[in-house]
Protein backbone atom coordinates (compact mmCIF):
# COMPACT_ATOMS: atom_id res chain seq x y z
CA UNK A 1 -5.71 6.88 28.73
CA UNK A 2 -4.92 3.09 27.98
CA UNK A 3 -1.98 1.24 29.41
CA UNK A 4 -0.40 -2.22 27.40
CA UNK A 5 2.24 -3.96 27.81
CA UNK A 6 4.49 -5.41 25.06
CA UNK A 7 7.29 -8.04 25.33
CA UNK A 8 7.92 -5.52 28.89
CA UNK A 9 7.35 -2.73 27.82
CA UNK A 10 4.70 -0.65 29.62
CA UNK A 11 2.87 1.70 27.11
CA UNK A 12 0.07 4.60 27.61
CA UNK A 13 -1.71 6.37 24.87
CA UNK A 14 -4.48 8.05 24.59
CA UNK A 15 -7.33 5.96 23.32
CA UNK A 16 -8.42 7.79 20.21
CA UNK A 17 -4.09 7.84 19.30
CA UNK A 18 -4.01 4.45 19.79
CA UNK A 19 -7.43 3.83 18.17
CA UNK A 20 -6.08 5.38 14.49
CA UNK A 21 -2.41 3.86 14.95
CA UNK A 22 -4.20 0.48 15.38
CA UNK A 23 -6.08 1.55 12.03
CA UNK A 24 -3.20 2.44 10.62
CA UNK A 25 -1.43 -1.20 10.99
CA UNK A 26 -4.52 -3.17 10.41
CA UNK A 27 -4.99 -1.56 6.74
CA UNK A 28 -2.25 -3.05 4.67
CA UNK A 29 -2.92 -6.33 6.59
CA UNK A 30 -6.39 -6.12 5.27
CA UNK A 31 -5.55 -5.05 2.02
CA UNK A 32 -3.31 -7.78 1.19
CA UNK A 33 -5.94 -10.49 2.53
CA UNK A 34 -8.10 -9.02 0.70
CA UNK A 35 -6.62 -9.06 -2.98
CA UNK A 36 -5.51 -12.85 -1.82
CA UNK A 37 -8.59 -14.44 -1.20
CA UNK A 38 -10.44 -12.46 -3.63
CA UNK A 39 -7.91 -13.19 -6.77
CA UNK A 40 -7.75 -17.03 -5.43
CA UNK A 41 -11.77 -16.82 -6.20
CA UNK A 42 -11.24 -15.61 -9.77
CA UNK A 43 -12.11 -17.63 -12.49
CA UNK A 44 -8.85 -17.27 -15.34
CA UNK A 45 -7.07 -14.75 -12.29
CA UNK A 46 -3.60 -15.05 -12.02
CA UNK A 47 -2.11 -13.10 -9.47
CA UNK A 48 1.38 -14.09 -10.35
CA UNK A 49 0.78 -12.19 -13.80
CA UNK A 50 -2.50 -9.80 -13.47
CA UNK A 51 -2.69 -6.46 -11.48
CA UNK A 52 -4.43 -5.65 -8.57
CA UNK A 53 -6.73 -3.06 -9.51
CA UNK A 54 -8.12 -5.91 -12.72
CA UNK A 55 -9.80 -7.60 -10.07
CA UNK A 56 -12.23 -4.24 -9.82
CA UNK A 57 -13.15 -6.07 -13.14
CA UNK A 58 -13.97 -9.40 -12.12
CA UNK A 59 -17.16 -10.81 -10.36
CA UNK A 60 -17.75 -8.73 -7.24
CA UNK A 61 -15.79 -6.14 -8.03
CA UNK A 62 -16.61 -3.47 -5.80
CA UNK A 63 -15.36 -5.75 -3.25
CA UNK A 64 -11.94 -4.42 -4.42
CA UNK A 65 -13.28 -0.65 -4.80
CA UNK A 66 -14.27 -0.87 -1.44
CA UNK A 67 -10.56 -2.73 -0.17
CA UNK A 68 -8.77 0.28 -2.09
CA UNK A 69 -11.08 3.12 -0.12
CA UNK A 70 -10.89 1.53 3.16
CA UNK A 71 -6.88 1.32 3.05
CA UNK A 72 -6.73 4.94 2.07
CA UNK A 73 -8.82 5.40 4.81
CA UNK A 74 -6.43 3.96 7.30
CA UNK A 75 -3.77 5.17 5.92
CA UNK A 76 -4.58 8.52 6.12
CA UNK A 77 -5.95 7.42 9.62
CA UNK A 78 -2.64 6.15 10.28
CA UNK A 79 -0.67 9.97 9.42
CA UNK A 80 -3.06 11.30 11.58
CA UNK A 81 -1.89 8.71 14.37
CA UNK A 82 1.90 9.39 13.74
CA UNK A 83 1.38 12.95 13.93
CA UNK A 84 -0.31 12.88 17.03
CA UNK A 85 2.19 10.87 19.05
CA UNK A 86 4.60 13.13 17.21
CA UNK A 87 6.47 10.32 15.51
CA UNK A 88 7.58 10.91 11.80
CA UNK A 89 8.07 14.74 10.08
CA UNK A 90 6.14 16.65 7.67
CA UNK A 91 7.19 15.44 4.65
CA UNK A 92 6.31 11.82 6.12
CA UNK A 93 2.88 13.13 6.94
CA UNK A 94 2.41 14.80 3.53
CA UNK A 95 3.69 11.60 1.36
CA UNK A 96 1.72 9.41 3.29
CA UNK A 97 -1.28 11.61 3.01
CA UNK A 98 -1.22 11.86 -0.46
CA UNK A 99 -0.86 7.68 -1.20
CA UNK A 100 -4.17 7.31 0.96
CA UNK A 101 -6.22 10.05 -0.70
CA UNK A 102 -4.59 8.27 -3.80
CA UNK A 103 -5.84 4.92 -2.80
CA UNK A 104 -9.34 6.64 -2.15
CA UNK A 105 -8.95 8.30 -5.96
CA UNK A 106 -7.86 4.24 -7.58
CA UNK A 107 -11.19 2.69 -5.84
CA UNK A 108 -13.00 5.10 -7.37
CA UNK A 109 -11.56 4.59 -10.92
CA UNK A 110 -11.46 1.23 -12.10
CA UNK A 111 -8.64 -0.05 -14.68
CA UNK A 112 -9.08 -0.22 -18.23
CA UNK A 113 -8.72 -4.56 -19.23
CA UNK A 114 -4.90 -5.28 -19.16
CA UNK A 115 -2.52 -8.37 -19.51
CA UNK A 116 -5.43 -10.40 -20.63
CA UNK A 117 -7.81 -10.32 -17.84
CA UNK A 118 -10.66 -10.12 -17.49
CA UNK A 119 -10.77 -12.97 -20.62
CA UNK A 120 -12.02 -11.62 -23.96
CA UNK A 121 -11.91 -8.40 -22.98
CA UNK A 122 -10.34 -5.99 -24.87
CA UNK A 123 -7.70 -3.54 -23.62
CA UNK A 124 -9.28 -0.36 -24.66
CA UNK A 125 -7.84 3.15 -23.22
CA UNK A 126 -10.94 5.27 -21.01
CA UNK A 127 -10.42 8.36 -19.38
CA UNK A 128 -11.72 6.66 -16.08
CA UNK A 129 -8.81 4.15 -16.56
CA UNK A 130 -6.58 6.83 -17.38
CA UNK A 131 -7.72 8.71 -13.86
CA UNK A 132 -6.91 4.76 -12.48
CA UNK A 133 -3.40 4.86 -13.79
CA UNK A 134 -2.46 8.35 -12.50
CA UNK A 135 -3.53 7.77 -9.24
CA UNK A 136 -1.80 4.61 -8.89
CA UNK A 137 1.37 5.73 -10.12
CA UNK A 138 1.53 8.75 -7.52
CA UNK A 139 0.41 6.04 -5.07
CA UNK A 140 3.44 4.27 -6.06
CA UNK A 141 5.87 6.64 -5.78
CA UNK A 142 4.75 8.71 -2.36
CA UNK A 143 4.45 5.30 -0.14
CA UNK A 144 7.94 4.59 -0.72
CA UNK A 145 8.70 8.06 -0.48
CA UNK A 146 7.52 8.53 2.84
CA UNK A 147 9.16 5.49 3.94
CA UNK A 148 12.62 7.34 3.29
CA UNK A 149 12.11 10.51 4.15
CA UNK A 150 10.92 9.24 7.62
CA UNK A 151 14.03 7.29 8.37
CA UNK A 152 15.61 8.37 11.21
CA UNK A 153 19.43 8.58 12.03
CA UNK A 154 21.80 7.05 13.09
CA UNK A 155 21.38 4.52 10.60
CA UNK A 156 20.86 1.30 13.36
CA UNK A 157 17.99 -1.80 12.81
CA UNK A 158 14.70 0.50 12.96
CA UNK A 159 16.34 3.14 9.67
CA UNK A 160 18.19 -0.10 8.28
CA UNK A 161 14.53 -1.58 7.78
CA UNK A 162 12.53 1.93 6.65
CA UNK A 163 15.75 2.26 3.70
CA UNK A 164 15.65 -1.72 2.77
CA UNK A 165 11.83 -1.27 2.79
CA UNK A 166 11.68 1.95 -0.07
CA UNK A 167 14.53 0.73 -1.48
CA UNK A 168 13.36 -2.87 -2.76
CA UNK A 169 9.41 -0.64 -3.14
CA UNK A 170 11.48 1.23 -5.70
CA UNK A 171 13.07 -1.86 -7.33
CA UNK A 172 9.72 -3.63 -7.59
CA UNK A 173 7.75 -1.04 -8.94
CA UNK A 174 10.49 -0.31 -11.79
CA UNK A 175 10.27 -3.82 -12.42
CA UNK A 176 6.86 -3.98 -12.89
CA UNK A 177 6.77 -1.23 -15.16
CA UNK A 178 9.49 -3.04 -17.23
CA UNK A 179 7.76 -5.88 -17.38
CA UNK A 180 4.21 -4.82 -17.98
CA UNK A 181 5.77 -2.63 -21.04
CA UNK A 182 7.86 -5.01 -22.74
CA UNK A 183 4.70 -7.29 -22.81
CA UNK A 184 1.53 -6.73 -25.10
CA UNK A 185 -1.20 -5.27 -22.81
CA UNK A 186 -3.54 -7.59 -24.17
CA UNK A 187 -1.63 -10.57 -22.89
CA UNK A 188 -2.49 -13.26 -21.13
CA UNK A 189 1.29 -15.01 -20.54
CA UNK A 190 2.42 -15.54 -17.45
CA UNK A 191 5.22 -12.84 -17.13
CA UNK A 192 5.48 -11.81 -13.43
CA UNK A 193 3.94 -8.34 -13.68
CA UNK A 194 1.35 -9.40 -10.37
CA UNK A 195 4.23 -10.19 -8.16
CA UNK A 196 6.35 -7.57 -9.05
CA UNK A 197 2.97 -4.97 -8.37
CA UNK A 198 2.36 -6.78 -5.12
CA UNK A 199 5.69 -6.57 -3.76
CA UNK A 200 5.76 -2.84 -2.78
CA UNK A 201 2.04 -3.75 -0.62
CA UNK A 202 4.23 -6.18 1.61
CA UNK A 203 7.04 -4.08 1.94
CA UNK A 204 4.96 -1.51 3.06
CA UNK A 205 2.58 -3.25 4.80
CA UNK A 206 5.55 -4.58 7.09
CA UNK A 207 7.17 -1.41 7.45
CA UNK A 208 3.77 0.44 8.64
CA UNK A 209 2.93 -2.09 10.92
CA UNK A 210 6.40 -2.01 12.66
CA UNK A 211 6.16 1.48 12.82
CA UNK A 212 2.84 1.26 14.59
CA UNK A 213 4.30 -0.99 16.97
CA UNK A 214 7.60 0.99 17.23
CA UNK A 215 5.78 4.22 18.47
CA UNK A 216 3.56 2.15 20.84
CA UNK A 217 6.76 1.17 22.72
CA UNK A 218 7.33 4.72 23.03
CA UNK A 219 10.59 4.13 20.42
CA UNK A 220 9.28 6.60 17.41
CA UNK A 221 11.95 7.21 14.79
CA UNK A 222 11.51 11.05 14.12
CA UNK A 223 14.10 12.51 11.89
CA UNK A 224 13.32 16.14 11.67
């Protein structure tokens, strides 16, 4: 056992718990640093207008494999956390679940060329891209999902931020999808497909690391 203190609060976990919560909130933290400072490095990258997953493309590119894999890997290290401390429900733990093995699936398959990047490449259709795009769209969707579904009740600050969180995930995955379909996948404008993509990791991000830190303090939100 392992006893911290936050702003007061005295907290005891076991250590393994604690050790795959921690997990859990350093992924998307890691994730998000690490599509940052790896599209900043990018010659011709935009991340205002290119995806993600492109930069599996670029130079170094398994750098971004590898940043896909290891936040499946927390996240699914993160489910098991929750359901150990008993915070969250099943169909949390099963949403949640099924976005990290998804993660695992996308750094596995790399994306097909798309909204112009890398340069000169064409955008061709492959079944491993195909694989990519599946994945990432049920990635999409069960994050979110799980967010929702593991709001608790009555609706006070902690469920007010789990529903704002899936909510605007929602909105800024539908807008990305607009976007990247009303523009020519061989394009290399400056719509604001990246941002839009990008969105739903910070929303996320945020809501699993206040979750983390939520069941620490011995405050879970468990809706049943």
């Amino acid at each position: 056992m392992w006893r911290l203190r936050v702003y007061g609060i005295a907290i005891a976990h076991d250590r393994r718990q604690g050790a795959l919560l921690a997990l859990g909130a350093a992924g998307p933290v890691v994730f998000v640093a690490g599509y940052l400072v790896n599209g900043a490095r990018q010659p011709g990258y935009s991340s205002w207008h290119h995806t993600i997953s492109t930069l599996s493309l670029a130079r170094h590119g398994w750098v971004q494999d590898a940043n896909f894999v290891l936040y499946g890997t927390s996240t699914l290290c993160f489910v098991e956390g929750l359901r150990r401390s008993d915070a969250g429900n099943a169909s949390g733990f099963g949403m949640l679940g099924i976005a990290g093995l998804g993660l695992i699936v996308v750094g596995g398959f790399r994306s097909d060329p798309i909204l112009g990047f890398p340069v000169d490449e064409p955008a061709v259709e492959t079944a491993r891209g195909t694989v990519h795009n599946i994945a990432s769209l049920i990635v999409f969707l069960a994050f979110p999902g799980a967010v929702l579904v593991t709001t608790g009740r009555p609706f006070r600050r902690w469920e007010a931020l789990s529903i704002v969180s899936g909510v605007l995930s929602f909105t800024s995955i539908a807008a990305f999808s607009a976007t990247v379909a009303a523009a020519d996948v061989s394009d290399g404008g400056n719509s604001p497909a990246g941002l839009f993509e990008r969105l739903p990791t910070l929303f996320i991000g945020l809501w699993q690391v206040a979750f983390v830190v939520r069941v620490l303090s011995g405050r879970p939100a468990i809706r049943r």
